[in-house]
C-alpha atoms as a PDB file:
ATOM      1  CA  UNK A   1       2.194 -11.583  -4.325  1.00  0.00           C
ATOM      2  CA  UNK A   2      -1.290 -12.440  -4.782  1.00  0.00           C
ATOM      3  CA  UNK A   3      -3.814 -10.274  -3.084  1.00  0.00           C
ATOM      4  CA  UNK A   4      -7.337 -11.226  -2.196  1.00  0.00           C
ATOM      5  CA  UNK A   5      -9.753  -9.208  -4.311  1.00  0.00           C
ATOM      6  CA  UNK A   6     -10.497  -6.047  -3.128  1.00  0.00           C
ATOM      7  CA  UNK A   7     -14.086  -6.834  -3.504  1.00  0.00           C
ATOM      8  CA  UNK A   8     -14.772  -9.430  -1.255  1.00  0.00           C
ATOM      9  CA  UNK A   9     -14.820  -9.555   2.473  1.00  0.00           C
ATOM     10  CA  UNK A  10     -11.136  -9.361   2.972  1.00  0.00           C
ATOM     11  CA  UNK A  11      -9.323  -7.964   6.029  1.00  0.00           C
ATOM     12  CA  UNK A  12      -5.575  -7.881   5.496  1.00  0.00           C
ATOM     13  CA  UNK A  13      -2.535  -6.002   6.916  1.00  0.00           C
ATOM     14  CA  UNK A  14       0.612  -4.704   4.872  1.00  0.00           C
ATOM     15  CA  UNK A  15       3.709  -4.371   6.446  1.00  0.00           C
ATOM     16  CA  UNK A  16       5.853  -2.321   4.388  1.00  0.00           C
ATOM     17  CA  UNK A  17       9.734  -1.942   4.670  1.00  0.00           C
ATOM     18  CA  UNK A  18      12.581  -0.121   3.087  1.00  0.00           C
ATOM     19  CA  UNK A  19      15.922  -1.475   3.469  1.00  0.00           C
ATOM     20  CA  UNK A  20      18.515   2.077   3.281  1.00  0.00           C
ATOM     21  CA  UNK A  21      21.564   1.113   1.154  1.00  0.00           C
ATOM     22  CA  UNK A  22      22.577   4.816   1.498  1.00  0.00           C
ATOM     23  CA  UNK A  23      25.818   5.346  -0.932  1.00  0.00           C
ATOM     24  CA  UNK A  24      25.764   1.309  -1.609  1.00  0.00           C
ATOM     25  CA  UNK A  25      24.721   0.013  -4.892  1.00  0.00           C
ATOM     26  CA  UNK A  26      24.712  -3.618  -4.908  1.00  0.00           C
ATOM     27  CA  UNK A  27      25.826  -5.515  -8.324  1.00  0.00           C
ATOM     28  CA  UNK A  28      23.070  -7.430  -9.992  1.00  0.00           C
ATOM     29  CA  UNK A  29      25.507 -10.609  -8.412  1.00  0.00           C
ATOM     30  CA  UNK A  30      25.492  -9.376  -4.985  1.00  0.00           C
ATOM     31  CA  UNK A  31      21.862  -8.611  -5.038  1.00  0.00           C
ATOM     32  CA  UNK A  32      21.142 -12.022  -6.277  1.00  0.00           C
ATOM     33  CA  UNK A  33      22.801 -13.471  -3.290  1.00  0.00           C
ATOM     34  CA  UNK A  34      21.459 -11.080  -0.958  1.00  0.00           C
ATOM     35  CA  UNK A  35      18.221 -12.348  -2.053  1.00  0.00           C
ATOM     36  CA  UNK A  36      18.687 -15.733  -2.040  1.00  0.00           C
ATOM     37  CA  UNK A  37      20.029 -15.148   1.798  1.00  0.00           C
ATOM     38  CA  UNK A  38      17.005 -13.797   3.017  1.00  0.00           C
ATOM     39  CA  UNK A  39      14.616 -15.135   0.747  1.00  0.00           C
ATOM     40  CA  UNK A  40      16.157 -18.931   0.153  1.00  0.00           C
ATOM     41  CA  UNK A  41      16.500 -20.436  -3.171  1.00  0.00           C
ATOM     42  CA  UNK A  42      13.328 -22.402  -3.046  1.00  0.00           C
ATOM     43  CA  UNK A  43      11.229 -18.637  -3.157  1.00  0.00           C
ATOM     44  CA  UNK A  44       8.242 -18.438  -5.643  1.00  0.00           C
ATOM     45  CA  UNK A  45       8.472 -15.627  -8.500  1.00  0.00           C
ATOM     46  CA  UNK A  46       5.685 -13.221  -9.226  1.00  0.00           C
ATOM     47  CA  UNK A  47       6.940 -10.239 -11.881  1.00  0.00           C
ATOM     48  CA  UNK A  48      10.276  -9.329 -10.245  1.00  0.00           C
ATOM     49  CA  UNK A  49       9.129 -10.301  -6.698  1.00  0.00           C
ATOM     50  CA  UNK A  50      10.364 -12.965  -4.638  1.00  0.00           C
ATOM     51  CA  UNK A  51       7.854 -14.228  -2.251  1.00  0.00           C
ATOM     52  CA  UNK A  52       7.837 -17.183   0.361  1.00  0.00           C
ATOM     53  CA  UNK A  53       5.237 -18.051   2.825  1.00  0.00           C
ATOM     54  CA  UNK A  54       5.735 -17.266   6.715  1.00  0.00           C
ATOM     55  CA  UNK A  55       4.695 -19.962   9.314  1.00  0.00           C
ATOM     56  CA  UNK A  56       4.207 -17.445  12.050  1.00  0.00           C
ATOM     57  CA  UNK A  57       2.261 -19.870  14.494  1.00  0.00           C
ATOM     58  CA  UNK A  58       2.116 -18.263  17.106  1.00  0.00           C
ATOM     59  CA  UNK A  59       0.192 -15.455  15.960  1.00  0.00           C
ATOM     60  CA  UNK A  60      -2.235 -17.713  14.406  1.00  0.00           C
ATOM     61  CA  UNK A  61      -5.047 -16.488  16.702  1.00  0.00           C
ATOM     62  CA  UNK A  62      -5.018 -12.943  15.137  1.00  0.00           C
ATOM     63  CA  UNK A  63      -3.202 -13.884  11.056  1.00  0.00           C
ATOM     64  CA  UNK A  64      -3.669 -16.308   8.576  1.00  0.00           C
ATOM     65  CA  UNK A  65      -1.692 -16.485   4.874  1.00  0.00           C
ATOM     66  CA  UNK A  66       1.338 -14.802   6.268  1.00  0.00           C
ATOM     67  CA  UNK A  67       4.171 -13.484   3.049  1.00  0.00           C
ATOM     68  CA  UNK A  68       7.095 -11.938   2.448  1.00  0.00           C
ATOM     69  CA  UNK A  69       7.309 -10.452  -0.958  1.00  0.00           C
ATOM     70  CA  UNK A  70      10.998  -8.923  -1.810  1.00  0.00           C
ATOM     71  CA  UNK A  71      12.463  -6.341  -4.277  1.00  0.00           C
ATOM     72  CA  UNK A  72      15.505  -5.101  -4.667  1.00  0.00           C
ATOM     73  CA  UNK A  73      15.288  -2.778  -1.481  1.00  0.00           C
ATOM     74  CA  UNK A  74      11.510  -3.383  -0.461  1.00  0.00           C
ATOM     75  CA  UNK A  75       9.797  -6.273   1.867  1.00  0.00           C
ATOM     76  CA  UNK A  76       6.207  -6.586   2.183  1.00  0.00           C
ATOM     77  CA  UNK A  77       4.670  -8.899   4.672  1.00  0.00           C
ATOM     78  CA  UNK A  78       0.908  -9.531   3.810  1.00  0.00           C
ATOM     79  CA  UNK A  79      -0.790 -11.120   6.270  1.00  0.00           C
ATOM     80  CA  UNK A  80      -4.618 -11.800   5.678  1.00  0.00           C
ATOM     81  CA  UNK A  81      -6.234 -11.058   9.295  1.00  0.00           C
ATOM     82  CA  UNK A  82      -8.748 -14.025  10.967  1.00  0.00           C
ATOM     83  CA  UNK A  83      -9.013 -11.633  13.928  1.00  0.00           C
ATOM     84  CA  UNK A  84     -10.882  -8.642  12.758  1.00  0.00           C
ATOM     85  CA  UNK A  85     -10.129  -5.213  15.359  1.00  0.00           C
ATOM     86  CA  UNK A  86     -13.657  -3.707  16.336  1.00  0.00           C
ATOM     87  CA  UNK A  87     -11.893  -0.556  17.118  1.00  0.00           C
ATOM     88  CA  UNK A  88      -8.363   1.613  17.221  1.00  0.00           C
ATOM     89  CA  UNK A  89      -7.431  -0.155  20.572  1.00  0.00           C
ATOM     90  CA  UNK A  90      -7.712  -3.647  18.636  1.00  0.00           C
ATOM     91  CA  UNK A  91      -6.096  -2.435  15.891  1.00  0.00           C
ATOM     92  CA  UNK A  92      -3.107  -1.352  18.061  1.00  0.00           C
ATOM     93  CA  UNK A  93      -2.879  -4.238  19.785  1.00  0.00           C
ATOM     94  CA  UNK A  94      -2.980  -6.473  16.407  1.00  0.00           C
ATOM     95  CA  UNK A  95      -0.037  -3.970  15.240  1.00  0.00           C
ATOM     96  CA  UNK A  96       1.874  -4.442  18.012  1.00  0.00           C
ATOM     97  CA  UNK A  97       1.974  -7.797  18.117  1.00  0.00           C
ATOM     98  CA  UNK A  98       2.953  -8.306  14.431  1.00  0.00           C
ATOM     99  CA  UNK A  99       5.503  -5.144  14.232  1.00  0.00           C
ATOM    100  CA  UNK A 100       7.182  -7.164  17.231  1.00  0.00           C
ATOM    101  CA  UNK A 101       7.148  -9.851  15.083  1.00  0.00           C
ATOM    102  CA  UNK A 102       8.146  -8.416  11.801  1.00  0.00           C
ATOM    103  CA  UNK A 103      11.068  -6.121  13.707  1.00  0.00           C
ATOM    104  CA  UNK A 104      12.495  -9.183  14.896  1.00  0.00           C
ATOM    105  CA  UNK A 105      12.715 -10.887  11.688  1.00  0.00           C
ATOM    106  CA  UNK A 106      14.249  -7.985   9.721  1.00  0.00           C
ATOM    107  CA  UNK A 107      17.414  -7.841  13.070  1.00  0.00           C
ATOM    108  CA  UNK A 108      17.521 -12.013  12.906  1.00  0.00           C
ATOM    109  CA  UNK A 109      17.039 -12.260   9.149  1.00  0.00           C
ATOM    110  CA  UNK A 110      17.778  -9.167   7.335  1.00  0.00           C
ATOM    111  CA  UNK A 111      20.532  -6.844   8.992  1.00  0.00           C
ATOM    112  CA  UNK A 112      22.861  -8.948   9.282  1.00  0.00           C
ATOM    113  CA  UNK A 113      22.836  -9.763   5.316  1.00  0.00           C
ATOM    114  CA  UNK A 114      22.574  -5.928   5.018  1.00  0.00           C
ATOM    115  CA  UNK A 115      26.021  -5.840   7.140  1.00  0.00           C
ATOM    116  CA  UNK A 116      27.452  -7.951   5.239  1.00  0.00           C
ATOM    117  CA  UNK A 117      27.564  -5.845   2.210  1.00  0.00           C
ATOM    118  CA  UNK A 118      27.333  -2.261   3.235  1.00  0.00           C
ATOM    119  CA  UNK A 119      29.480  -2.263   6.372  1.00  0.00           C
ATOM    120  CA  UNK A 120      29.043   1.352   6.669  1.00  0.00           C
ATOM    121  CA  UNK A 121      25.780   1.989   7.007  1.00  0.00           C
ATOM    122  CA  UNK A 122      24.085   3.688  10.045  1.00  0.00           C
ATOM    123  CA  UNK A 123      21.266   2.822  12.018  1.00  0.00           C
ATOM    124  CA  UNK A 124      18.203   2.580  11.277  1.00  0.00           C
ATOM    125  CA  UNK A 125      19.101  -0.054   8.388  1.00  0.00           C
ATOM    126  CA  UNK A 126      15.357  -0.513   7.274  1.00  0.00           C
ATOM    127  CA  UNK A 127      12.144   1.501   7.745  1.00  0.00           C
ATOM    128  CA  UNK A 128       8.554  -0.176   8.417  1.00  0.00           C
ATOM    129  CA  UNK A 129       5.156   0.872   8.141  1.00  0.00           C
ATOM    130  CA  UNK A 130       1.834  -1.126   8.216  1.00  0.00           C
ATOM    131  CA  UNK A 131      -1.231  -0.275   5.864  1.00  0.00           C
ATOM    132  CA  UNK A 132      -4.575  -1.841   7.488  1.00  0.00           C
ATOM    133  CA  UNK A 133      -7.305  -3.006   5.139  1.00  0.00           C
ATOM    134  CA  UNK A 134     -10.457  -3.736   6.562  1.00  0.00           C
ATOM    135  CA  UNK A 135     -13.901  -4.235   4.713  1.00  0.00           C
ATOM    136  CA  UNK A 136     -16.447  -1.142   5.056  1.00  0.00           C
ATOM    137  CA  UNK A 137     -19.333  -3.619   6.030  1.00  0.00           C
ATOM    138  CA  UNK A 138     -17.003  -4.140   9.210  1.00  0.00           C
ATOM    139  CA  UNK A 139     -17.985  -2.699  12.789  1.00  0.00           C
ATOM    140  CA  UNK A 140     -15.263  -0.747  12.833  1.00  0.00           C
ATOM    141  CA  UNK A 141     -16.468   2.010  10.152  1.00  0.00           C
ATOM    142  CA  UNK A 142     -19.461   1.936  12.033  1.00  0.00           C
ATOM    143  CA  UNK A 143     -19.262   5.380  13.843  1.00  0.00           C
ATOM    144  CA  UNK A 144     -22.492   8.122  14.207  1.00  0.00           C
ATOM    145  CA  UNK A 145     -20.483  10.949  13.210  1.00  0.00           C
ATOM    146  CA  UNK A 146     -21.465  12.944  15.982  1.00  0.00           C
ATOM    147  CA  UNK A 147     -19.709  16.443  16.151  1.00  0.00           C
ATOM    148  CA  UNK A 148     -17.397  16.865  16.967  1.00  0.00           C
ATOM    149  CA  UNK A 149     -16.671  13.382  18.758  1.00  0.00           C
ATOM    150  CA  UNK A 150     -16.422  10.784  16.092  1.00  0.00           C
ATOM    151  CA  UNK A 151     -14.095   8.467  14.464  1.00  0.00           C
ATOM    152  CA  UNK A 152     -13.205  11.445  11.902  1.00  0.00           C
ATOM    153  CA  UNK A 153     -11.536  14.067  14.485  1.00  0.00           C
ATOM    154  CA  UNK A 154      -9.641  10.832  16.619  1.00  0.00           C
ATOM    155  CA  UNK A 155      -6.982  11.173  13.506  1.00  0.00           C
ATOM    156  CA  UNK A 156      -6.133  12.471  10.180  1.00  0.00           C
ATOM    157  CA  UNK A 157      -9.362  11.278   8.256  1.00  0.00           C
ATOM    158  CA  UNK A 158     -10.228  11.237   4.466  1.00  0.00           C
ATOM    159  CA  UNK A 159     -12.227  10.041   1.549  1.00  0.00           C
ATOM    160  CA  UNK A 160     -10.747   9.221  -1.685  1.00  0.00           C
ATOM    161  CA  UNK A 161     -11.832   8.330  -4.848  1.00  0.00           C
ATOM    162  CA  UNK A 162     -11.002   5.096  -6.423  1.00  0.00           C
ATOM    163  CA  UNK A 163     -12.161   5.384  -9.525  1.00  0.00           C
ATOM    164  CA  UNK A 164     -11.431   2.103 -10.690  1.00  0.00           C
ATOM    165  CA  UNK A 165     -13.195   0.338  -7.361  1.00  0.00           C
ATOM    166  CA  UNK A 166     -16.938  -0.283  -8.978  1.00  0.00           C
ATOM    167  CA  UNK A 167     -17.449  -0.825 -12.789  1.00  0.00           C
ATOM    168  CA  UNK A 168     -20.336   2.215 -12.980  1.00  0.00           C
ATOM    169  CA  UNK A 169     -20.394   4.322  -9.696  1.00  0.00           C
ATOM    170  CA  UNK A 170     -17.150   5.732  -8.378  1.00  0.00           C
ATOM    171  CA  UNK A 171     -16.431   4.461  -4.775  1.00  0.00           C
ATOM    172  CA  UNK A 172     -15.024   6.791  -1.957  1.00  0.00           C
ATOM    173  CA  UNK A 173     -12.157   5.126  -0.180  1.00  0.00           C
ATOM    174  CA  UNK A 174     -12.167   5.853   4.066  1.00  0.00           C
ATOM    175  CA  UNK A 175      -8.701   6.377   5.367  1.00  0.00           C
ATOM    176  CA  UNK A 176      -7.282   7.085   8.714  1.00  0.00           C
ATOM    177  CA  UNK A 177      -3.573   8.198   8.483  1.00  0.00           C
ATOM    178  CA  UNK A 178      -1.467   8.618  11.839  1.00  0.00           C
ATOM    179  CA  UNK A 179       2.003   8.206  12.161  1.00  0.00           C
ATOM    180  CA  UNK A 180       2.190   4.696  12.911  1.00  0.00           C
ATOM    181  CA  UNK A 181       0.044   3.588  10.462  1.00  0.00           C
ATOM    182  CA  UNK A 182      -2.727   3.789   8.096  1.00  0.00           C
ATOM    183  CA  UNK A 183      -6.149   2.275   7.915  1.00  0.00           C
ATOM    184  CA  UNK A 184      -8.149   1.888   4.894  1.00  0.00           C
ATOM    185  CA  UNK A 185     -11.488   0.421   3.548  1.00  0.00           C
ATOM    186  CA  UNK A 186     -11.202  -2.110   0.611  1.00  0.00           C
ATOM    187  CA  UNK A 187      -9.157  -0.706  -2.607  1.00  0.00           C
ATOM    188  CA  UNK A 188      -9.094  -1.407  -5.945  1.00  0.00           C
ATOM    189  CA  UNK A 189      -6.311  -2.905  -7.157  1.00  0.00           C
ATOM    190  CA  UNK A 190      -5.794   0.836  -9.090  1.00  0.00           C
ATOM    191  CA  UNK A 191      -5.949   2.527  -5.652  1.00  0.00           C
ATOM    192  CA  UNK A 192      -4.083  -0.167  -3.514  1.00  0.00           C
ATOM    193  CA  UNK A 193      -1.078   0.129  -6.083  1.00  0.00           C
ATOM    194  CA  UNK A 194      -0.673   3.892  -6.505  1.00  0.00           C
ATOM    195  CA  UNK A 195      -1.099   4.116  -2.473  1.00  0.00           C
ATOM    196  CA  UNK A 196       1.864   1.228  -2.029  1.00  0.00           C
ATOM    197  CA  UNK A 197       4.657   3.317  -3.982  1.00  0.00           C
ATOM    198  CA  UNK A 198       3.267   6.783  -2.480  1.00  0.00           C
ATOM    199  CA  UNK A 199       3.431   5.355   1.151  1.00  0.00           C
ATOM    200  CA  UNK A 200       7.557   3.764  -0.132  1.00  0.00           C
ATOM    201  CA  UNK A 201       8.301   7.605  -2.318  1.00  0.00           C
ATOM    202  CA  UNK A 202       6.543  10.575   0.006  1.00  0.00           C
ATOM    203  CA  UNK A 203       6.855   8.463   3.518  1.00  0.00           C
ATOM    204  CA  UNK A 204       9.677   5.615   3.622  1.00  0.00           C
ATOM    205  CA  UNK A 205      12.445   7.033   1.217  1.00  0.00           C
ATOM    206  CA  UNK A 206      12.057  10.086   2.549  1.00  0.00           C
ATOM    207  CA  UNK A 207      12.787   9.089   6.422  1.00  0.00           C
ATOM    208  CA  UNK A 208      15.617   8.262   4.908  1.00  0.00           C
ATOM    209  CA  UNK A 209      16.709  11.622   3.945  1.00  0.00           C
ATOM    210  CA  UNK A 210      15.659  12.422   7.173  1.00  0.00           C
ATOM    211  CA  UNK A 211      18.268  10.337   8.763  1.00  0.00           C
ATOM    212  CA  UNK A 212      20.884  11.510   6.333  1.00  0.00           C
ATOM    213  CA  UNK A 213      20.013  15.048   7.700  1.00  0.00           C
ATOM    214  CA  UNK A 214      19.946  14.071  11.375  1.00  0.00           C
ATOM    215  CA  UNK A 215      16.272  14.907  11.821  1.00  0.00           C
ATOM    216  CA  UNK A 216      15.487  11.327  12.728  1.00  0.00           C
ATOM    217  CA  UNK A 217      17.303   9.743  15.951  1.00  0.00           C
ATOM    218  CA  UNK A 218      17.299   6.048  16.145  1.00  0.00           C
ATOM    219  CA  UNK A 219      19.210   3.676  18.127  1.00  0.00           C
ATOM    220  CA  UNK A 220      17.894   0.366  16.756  1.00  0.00           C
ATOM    221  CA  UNK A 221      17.832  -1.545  13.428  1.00  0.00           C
ATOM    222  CA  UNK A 222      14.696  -0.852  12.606  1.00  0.00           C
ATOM    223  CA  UNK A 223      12.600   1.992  12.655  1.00  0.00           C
ATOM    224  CA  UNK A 224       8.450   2.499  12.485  1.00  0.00           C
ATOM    225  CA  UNK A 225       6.180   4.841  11.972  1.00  0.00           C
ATOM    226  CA  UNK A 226       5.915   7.998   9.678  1.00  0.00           C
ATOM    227  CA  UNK A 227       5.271  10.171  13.382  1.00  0.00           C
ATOM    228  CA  UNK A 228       8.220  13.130  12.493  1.00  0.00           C
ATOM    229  CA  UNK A 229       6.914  13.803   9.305  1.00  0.00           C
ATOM    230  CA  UNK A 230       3.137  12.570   9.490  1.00  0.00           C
ATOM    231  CA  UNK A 231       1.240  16.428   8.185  1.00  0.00           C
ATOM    232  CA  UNK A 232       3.933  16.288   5.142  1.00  0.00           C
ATOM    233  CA  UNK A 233       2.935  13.375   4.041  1.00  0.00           C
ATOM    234  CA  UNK A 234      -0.129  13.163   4.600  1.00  0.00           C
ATOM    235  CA  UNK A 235      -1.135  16.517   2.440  1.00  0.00           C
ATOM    236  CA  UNK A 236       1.353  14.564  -0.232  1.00  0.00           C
ATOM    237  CA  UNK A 237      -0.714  11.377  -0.555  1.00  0.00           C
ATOM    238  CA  UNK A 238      -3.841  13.693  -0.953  1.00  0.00           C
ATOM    239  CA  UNK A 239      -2.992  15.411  -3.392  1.00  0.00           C
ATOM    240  CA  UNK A 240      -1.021  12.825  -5.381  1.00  0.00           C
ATOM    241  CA  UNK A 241      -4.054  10.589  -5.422  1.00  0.00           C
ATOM    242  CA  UNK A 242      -6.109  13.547  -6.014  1.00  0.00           C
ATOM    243  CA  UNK A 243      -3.702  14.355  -9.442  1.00  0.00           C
ATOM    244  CA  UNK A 244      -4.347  10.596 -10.381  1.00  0.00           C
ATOM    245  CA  UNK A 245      -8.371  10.551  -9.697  1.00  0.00           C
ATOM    246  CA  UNK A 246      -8.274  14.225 -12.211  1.00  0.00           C
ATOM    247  CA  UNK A 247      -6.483  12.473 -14.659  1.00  0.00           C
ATOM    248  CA  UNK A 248      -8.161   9.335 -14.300  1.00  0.00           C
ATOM    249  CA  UNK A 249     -11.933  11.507 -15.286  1.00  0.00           C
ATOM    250  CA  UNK A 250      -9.966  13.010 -18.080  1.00  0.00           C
ATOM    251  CA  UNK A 251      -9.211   9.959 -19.567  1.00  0.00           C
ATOM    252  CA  UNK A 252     -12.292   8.684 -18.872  1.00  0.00           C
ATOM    253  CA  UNK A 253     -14.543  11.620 -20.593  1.00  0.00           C
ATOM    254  CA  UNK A 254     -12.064  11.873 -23.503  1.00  0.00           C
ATOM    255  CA  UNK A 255     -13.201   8.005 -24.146  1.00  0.00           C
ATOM    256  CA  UNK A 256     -16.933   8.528 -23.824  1.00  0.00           C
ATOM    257  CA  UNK A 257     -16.745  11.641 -25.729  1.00  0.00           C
ATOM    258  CA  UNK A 258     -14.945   9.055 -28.341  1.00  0.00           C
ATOM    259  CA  UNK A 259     -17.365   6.931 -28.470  1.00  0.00           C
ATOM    260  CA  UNK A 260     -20.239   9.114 -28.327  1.00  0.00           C
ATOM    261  CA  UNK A 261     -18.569  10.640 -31.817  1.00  0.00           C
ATOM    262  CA  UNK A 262     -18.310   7.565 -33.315  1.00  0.00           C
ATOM    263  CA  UNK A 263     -22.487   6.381 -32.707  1.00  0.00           C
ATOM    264  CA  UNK A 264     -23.316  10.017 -33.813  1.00  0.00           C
ATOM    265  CA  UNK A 265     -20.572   9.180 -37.402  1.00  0.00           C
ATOM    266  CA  UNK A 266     -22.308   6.100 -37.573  1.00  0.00           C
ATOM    267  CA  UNK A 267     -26.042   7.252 -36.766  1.00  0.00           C
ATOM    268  CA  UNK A 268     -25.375   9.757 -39.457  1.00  0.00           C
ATOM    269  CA  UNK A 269     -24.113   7.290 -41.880  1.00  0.00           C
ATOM    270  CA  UNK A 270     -26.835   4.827 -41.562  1.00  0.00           C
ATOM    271  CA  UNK A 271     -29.737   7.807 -42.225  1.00  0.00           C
ATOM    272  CA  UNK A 272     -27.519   8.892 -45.282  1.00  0.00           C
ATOM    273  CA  UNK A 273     -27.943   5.087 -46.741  1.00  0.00           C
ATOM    274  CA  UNK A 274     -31.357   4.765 -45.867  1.00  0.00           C
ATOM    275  CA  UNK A 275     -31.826   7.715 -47.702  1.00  0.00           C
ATOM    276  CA  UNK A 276     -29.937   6.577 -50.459  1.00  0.00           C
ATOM    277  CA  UNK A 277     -31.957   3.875 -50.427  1.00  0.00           C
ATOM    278  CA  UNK A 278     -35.427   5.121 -50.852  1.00  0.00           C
ATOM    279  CA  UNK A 279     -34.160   7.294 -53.430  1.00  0.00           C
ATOM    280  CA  UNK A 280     -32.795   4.377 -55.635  1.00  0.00           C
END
């Protein structure tokens, strides 16, 4: 899955989703099929994803580049956005539309594959949630910051470092998490990565344990949204991707301090021979 570089002007959308074997592990033969059933024969390879474009025509006005990358137990639908929202009502209404799409895909297309080799699993079958990225020179980061009505009090709001997104200055990511989704500015590929498997570990495997432990009632297929466990993971994703920006300076300082020792070794070296030199 091949994602537009994080810096250029790109607005995408991620829809993430985690299909729930429970107790069923599928044979590297049955998973092969399963695949190919969803995913058809004819699927490009990238690393150990499958991945086939969408021709979702109908939502053309709002989507452009629609995917479906899948592993093992996770689908990602990356759809590179030609509408771009202004604000949280177009966002919602661009989520909607797609999540309605998406849902009905994974109940036509996916459950009844999953059926066919776990017949005892229980509803909810697969777990979605969306990840917006939308370029900070968009009009939707541009809020005053008034107190205390702004953008950063409608929602969980944060800034994280991405150490890897410019070459010299650390850049500060923007995120708005709320249970049904979250909305970022552009990430590195470092940052876009790490946030992908936190989003699938602290948020989509863990709904279901949630369902295991009857703390999540669904009737349907599919179920979206993080909203019954939103302030746990939320303080999880900070301070996982604060663990990984710590480490990330350590490694970082241990390498200058590196090569600052090895200028001052050979500094040193050169003054010996020049010395060496005059005295000869």
């Amino acid at each position: 899955m091949e994602r537009t570089s994080a810096c250029g002007s790109a607005n995408n959308v991620y829809f993430l989703c985690l299909i729930d074997w429970q107790t069923r592990i599928l044979s590297p033969d049955e998973l092969k099929e399963f695949t190919n059933k969803i995913m058809g024969s004819s699927a490009s390879k990238s690393d150990d994803w499958k991945i086939k474009p969408l021709d979702w025509q109908e939502l053309a006005d709002i989507v452009y580049n629609v995917e479906l990358g899948f592993y093992h137990s996770r689908l990602i639908f990356y759809c590179s956005l030609r509408s771009i929202p202004q604000d949280i009502l177009g966002i919602r209404e661009i989520r909607k539309r797609l999540e309605s799409k998406i849902e009905d895909f994974c109940i036509n297309e996916v459950t009844p594959a999953i059926k066919l080799y776990n017949k005892e699993v229980s509803e909810p079958y697969i777990f979605i949630y969306p990840i917006f990225e939308l370029n900070s020179r968009e009009k939707f980061w541009k809020f005053r910051g008034q107190k205390p009505y702004s953008f950063s009090t409608t929602c969980f709001f944060t800034k994280l470092d991405d150490p890897e997104g410019r070459k010299f200055i650390w850049k500060k990511v923007k995120m708005r998490i709320s249970g049904a989704k979250i909305i970022s500015s552009e990430m590195s590929d470092w940052f876009f990565n790490n946030l992908i498997n936190i989003v699938f570990h602290e948020g989509l495997y863990r709904q279901t344990r949630d369902k295991n432990n009857k703390i999540l009632v669904s009737q349907l297929p599919v179920y979206k949204g993080l909203e019954n466990r939103l302030e746990d993971f939320a303080g999880r994703l900070m301070t996982t991707f604060h663990e990984f920006s710590s480490e990330h300076v350590r490694r970082r300082i241990a390498k200058i301090a590196a090569i600052a020792s090895i200028i001052g070794i050979s500094l040193t070296l050169v003054n010996l021979l020049m010395n060496l030199l005059k005295i000869v």
